[in-house]
Protein backbone atom coordinates (compact mmCIF):
# COMPACT_ATOMS: atom_id res chain seq x y z
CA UNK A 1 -6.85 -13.48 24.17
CA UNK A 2 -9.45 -11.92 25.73
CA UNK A 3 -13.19 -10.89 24.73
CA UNK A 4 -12.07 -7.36 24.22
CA UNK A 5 -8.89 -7.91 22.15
CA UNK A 6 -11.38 -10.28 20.02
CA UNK A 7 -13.53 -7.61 19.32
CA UNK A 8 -10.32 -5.19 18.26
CA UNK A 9 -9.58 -7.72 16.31
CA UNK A 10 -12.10 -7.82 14.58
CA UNK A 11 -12.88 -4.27 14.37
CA UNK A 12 -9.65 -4.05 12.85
CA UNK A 13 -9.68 -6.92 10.09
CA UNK A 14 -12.70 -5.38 9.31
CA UNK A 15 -11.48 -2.11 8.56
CA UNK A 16 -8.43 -3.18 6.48
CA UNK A 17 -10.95 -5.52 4.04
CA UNK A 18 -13.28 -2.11 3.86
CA UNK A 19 -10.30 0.54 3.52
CA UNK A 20 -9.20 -1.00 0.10
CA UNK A 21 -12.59 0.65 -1.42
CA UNK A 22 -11.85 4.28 -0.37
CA UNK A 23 -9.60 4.15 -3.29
CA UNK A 24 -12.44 4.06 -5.83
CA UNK A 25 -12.68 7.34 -4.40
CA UNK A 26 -9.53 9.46 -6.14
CA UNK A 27 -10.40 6.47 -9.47
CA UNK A 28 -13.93 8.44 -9.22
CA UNK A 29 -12.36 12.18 -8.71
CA UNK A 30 -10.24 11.39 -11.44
CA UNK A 31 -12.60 10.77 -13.89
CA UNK A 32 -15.09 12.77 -12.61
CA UNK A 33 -16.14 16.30 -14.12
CA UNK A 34 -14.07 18.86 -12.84
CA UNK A 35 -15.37 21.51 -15.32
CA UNK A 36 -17.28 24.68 -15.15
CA UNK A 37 -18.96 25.61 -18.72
CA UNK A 38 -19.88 28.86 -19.16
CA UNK A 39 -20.56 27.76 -22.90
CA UNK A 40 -22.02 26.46 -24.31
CA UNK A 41 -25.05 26.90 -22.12
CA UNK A 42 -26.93 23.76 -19.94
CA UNK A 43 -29.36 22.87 -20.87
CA UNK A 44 -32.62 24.84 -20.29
CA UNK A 45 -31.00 28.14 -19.64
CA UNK A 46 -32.47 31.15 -20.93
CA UNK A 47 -30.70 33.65 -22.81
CA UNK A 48 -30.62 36.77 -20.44
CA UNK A 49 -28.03 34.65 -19.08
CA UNK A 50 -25.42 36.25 -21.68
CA UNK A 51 -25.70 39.71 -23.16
CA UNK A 52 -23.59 41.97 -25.16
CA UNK A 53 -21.44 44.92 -24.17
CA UNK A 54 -21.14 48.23 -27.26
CA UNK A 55 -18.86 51.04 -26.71
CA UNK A 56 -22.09 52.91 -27.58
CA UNK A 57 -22.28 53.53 -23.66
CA UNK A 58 -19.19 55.60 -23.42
CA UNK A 59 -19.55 57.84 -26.98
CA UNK A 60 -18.18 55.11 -29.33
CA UNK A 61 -19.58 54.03 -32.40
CA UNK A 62 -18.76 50.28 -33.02
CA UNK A 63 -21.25 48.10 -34.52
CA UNK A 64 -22.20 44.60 -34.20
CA UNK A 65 -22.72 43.47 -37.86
CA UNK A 66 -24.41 40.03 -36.15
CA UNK A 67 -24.46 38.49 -32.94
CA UNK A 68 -26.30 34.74 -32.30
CA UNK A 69 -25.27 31.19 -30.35
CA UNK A 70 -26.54 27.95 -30.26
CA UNK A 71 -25.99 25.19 -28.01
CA UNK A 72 -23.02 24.21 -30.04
CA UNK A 73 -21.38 27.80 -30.57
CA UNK A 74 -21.67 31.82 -30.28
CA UNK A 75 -21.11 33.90 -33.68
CA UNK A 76 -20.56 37.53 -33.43
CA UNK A 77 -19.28 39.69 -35.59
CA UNK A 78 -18.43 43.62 -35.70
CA UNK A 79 -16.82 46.78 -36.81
CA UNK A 80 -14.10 49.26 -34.73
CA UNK A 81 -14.40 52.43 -35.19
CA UNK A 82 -11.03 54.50 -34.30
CA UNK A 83 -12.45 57.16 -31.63
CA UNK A 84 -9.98 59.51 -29.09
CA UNK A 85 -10.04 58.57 -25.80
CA UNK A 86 -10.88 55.58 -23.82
CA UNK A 87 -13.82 53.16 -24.93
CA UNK A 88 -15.62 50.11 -23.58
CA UNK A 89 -15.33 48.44 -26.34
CA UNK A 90 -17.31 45.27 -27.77
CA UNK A 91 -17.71 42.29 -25.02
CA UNK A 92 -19.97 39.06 -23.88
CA UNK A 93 -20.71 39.09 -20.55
CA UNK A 94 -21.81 36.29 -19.14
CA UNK A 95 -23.97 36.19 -15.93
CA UNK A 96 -24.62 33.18 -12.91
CA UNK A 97 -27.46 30.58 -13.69
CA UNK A 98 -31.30 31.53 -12.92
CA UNK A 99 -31.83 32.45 -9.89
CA UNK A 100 -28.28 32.96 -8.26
CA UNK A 101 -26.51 36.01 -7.60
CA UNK A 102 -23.12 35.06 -8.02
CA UNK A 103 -21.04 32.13 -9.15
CA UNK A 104 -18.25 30.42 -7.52
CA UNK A 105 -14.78 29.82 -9.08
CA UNK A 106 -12.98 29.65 -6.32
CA UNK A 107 -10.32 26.59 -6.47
CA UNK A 108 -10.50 26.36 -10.16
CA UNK A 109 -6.87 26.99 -11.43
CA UNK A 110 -7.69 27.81 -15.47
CA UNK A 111 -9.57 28.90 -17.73
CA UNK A 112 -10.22 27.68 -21.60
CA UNK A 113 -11.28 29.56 -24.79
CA UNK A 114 -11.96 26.89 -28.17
CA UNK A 115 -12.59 29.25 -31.23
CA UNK A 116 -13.19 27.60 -34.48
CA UNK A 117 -12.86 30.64 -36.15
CA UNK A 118 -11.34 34.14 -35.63
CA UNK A 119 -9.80 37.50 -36.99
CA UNK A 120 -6.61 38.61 -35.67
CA UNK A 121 -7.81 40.42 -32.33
CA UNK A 122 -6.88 41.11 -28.67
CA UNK A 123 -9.19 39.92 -26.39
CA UNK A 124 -9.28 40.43 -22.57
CA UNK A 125 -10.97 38.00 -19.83
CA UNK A 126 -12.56 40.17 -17.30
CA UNK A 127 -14.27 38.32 -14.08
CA UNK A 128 -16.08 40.54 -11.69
CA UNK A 129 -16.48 39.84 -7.82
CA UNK A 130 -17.89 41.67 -4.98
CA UNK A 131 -15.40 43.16 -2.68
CA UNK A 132 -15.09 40.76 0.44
CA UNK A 133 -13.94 43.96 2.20
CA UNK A 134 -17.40 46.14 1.47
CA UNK A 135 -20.00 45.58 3.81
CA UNK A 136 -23.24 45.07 2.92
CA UNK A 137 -24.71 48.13 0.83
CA UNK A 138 -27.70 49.99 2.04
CA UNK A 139 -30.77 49.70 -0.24
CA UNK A 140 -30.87 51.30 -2.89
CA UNK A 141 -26.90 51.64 -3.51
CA UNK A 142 -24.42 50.26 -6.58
CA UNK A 143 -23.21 47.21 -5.05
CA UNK A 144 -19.16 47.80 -4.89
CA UNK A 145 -17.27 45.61 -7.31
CA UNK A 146 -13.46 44.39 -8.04
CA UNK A 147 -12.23 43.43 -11.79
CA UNK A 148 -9.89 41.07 -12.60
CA UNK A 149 -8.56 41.26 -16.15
CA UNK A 150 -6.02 39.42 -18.44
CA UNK A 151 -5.53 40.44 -22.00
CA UNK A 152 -4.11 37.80 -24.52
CA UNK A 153 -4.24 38.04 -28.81
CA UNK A 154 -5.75 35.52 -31.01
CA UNK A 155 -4.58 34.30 -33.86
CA UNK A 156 -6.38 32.54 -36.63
CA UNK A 157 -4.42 29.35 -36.70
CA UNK A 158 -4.68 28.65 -33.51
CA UNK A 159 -7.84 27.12 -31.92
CA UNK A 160 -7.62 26.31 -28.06
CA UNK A 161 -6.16 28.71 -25.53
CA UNK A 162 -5.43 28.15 -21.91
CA UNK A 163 -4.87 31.07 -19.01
CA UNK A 164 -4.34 30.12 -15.38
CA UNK A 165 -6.60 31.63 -12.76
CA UNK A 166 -2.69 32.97 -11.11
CA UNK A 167 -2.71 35.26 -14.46
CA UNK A 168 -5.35 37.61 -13.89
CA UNK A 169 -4.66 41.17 -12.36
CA UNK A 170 -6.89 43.64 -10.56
CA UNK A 171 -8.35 46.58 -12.79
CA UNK A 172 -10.39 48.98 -11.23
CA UNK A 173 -13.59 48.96 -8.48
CA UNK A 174 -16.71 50.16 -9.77
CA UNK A 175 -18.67 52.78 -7.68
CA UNK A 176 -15.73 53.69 -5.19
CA UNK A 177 -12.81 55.19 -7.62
CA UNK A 178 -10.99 56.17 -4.36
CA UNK A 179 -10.59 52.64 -2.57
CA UNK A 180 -7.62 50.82 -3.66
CA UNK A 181 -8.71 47.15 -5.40
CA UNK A 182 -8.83 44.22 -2.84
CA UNK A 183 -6.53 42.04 -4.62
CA UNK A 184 -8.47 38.81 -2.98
CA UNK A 185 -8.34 36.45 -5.86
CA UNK A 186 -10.28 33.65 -4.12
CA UNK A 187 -13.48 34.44 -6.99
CA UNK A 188 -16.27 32.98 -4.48
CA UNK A 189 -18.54 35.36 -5.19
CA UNK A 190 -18.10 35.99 -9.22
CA UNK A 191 -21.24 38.16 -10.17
CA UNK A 192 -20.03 38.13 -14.16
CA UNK A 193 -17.35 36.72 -16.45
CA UNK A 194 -16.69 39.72 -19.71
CA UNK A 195 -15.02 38.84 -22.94
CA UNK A 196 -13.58 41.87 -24.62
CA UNK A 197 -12.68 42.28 -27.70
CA UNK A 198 -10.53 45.59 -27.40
CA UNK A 199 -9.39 47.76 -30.03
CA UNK A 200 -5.52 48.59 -30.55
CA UNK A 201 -3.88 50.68 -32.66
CA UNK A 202 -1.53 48.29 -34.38
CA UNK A 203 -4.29 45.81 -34.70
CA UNK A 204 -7.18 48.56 -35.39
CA UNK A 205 -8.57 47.61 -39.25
CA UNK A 206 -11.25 50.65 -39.14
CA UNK A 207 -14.27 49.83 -40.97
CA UNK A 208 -13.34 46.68 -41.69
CA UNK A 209 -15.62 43.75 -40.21
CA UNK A 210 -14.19 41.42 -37.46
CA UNK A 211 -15.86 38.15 -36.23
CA UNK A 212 -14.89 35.25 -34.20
CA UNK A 213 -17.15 32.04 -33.43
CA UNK A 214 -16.93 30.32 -30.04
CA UNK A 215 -17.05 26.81 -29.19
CA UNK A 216 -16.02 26.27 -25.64
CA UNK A 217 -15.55 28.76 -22.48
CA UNK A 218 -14.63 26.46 -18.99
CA UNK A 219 -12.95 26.54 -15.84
CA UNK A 220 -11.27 23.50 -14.80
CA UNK A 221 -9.56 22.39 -11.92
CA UNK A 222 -6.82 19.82 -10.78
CA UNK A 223 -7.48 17.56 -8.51
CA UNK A 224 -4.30 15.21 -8.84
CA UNK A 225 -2.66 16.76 -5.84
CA UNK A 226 -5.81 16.34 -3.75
CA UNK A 227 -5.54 12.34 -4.71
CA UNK A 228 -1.96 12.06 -4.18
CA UNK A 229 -2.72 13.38 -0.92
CA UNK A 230 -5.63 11.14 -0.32
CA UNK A 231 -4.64 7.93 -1.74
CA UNK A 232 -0.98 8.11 0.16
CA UNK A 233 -3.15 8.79 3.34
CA UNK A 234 -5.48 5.48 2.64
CA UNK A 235 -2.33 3.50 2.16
CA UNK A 236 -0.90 4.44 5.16
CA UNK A 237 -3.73 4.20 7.37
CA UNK A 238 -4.16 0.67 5.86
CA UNK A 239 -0.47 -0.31 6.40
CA UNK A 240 -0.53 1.03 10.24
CA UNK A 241 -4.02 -1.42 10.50
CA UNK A 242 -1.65 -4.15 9.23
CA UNK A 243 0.72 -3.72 11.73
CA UNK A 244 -1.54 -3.31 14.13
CA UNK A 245 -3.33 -6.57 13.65
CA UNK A 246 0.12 -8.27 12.84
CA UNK A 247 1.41 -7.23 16.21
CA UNK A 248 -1.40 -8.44 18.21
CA UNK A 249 -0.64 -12.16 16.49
CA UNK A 250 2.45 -12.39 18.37
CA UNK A 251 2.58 -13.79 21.33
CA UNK A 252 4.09 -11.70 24.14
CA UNK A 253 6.86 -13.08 25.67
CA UNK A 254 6.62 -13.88 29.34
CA UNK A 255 9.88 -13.79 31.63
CA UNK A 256 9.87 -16.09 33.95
CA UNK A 257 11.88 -15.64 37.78
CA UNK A 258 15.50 -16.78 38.37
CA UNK A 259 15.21 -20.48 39.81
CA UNK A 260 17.35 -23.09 40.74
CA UNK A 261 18.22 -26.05 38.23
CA UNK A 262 17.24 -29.92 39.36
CA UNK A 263 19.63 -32.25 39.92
CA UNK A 264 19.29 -34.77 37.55
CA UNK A 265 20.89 -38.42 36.97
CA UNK A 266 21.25 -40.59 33.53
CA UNK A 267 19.74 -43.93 34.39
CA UNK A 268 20.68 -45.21 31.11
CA UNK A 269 24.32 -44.86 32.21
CA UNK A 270 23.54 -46.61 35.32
CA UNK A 271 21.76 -49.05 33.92
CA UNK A 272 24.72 -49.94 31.57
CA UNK A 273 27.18 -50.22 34.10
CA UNK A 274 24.98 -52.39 36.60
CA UNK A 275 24.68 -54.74 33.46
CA UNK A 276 28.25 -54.76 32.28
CA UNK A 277 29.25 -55.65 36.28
CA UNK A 278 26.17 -58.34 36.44
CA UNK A 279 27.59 -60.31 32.50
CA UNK A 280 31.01 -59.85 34.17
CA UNK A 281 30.42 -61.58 37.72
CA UNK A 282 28.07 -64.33 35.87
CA UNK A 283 28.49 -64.66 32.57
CA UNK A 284 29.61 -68.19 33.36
CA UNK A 285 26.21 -69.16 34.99
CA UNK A 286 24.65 -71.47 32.50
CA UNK A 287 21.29 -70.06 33.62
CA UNK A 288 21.78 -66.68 32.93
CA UNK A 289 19.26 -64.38 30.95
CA UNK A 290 17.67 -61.34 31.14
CA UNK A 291 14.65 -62.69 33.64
CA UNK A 292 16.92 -63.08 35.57
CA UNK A 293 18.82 -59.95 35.58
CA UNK A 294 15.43 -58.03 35.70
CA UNK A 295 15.06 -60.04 39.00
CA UNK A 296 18.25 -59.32 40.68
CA UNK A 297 18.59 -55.72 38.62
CA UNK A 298 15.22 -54.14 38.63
CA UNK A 299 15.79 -53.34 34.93
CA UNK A 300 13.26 -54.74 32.69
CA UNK A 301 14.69 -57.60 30.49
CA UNK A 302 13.31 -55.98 27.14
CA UNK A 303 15.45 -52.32 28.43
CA UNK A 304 18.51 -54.91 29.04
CA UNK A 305 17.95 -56.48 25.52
CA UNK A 306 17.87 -53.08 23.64
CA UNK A 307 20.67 -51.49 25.97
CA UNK A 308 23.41 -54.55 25.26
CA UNK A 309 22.47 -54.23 21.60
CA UNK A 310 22.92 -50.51 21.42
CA UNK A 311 26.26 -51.01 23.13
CA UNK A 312 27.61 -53.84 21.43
CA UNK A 313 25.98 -54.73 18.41
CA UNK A 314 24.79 -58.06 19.79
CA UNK A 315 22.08 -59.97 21.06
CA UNK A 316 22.40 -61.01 24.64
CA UNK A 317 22.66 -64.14 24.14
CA UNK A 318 25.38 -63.27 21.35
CA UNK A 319 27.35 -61.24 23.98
CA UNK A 320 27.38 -63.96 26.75
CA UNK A 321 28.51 -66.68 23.87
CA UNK A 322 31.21 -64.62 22.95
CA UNK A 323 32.55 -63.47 26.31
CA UNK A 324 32.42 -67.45 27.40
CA UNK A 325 34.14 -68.14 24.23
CA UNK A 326 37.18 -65.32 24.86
CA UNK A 327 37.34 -67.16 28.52
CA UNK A 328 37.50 -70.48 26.99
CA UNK A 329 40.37 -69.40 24.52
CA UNK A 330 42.31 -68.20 27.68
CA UNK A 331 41.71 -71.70 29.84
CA UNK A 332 42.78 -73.52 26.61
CA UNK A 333 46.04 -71.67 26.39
CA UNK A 334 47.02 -71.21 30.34
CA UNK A 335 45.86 -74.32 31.80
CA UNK A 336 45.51 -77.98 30.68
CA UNK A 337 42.38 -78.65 31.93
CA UNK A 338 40.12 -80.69 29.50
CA UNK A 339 37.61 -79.26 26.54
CA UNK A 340 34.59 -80.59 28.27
CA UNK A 341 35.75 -78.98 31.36
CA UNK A 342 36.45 -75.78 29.83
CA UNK A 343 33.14 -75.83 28.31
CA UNK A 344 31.11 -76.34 31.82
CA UNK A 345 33.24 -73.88 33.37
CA UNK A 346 32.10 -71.20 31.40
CA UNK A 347 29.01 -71.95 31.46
CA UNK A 348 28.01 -74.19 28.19
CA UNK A 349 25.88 -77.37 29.62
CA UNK A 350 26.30 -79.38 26.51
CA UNK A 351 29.85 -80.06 25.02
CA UNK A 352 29.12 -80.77 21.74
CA UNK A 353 27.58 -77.05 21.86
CA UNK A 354 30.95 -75.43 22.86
CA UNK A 355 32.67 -76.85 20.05
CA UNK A 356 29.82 -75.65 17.81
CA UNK A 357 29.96 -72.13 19.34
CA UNK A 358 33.63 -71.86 19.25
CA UNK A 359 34.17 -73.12 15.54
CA UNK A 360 31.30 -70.55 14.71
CA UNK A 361 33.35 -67.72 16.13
CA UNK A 362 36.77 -68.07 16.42
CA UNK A 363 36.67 -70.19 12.77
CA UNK A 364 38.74 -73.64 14.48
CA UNK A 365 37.72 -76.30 16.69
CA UNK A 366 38.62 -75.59 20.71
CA UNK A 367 41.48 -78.35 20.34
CA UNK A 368 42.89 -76.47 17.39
CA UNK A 369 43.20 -73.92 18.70
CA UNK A 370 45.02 -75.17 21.89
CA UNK A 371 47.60 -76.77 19.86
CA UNK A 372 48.00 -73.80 17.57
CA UNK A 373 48.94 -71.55 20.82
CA UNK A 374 51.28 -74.42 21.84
């Protein structure tokens, strides 16, 4: 392996025992704050940041018995008054923190109202954006404006209410009647966020006092795609490193030309057969061992030792006794020449060592055995 591949290497290992932290990334998203809070106001924010909306503007004449909040809730109570013709209404707006224009919603996909307490009421969300559409206005002119508005009824039993950012509809543009509404629902540039409380005729209790106390307004947003997304793309970078590094382990396989095999010969073969003719031819010399076959051979005597006892079983000294021994029986049985001749014919020097030998193997004296055969 070269210098360079060592320094992949270990640009690589590296990575794969670093990538396993970039997934305290989607732990963090996940438990991080994803909310917006419109209230109850941060702390330190001043209270021109909300203000309240009377139908007194456009001829009406509902009152607001009360109207105060807290940094735990926002109590305001009031009185419809039935009236021909279109109204405001009673509202809270609420405006972008100190010294920005606008607020931005924008990827936040709903919106949540906790009431701890409430009359039976419709109430509409309203958010207001500038029109992406409208260039900038000269000095001195009503910035143009787009409404987005969903209406929804609350009920006194229940407490928490949830509307996705998909459920709002365009209303009207303010200061330009005659241009259609954009219909961009991106909300980047949200200049105000209204809650209505809007009269109805089948709900309408004239003169009779209406009040609801919030707890909670907030825009949230998901981000469990986003770490799906991100987590499947750190396992899958980490799993190609792994493979990477993997394959670079193995060992690439080198093919090697077409060449021609070597002749080659078995000398232990050989070497059997040159000492199976050599015990044959002089297994009767009484001075036969395997000095001297290494002499007359060229096979060392401790390779003739281990080769006649992985052939036969036997010692070589064993082997030559018992070949002399199968020659003797034969002279003893075709021929009447003497024991003590027999025994120097094959190659024994003492007599008395024959008989020994031959009682040992063949279990009978040499004599015995010649008269058993005859």
């Amino acid at each position: 392996m070269g210098k360079a591949d060592r320094i992949v290497r270990k640009v690589l290992v590296f990575f794969i025992m670093a990538m396993p932290s970039l997934l305290l990334i989607p732990v963090i998203l996940h438990f991080s704050d994803q909310t917006l809070s419109l209230f109850p106001l941060k702390k330190g924010d001043v209270h021109d940041r909300v203000s309240l909306l009377r139908d007194t503007m456009a001829g009406g004449e509902s009152s607001i018995e009360s109207f105060s909040f807290d940094s735990e809730q926002l109590r305001i109570a009031y009185i419809h008054k039935k009236q021909e013709g279109p109204t405001a209404d009673i509202g809270i707006t609420f405006y972008p923190e100190k010294e920005k224009s606008s607020m931005d919603l924008s990827g936040y996909d709903y919106v949540t109202l906790s009431v701890k307490e409430a009359t039976a009421q419709c109430v509409a969300f309203l958010i207001t954006k500038e029109r992406p559409d409208v260039p900038e206005n000269r000095p001195g002119e009503q910035p143009v404006h787009t409404r987005y508005i969903k209406e929804m009824r609350v009920s006194p039993s229940l407490k928490d209410y949830k509307i996705n950012m998909s459920e709002f509809m365009p209303e009207t543009v303010f200061s330009e009647p005659s241009r259609p509404a954009a219909g961009n629902t991106s909300y980047k540039k949200v200049v105000s966020f209204d809650l209505q409380f809007i009269r109805t005729h089948e709900w309408l209790r004239e003169d009779e006092t209406e009040s609801i106390i919030i707890e909670e307004i907030s825009f949230h947003r998901k981000n469990g795609v986003w770490i799906a997304f991100f987590t499947g793309g750190v396992v899958l970078i980490y799993s190609l490193l792994v493979l990477l590094v993997v394959g670079k382990r193995k060992k690439k396989k080198i093919s090697l030309p077409q060449y021609r095999h070597l002749t080659f010969i078995n000398y232990r073969d050989t070497d059997v057969h040159r000492i199976k003719e050599y015990i044959k031819d002089n297994f009767y010399d009484p001075d036969i061992s395997t000095i001297k076959m290494q002499e007359k051979l060229g096979v060392p005597s401790f390779r003739i030792f281990n080769l006649v006892r992985e052939e036969y079983g036997h010692s070589f000294k064993q082997l030559i006794n018992r070949i002399r021994i199968e020659e003797a029986k034969r002279l003893l049985e075709e021929s009447d020449l003497r024991v003590i001749d027999i025994s120097y014919k094959v190659g024994f020097n003492d007599s008395s060592y024959f008989n020994k030998v031959f009682k040992r193997i063949s279990g009978i004296s040499p004599t015995e055995h010649r008269i058993r055969k005859n």
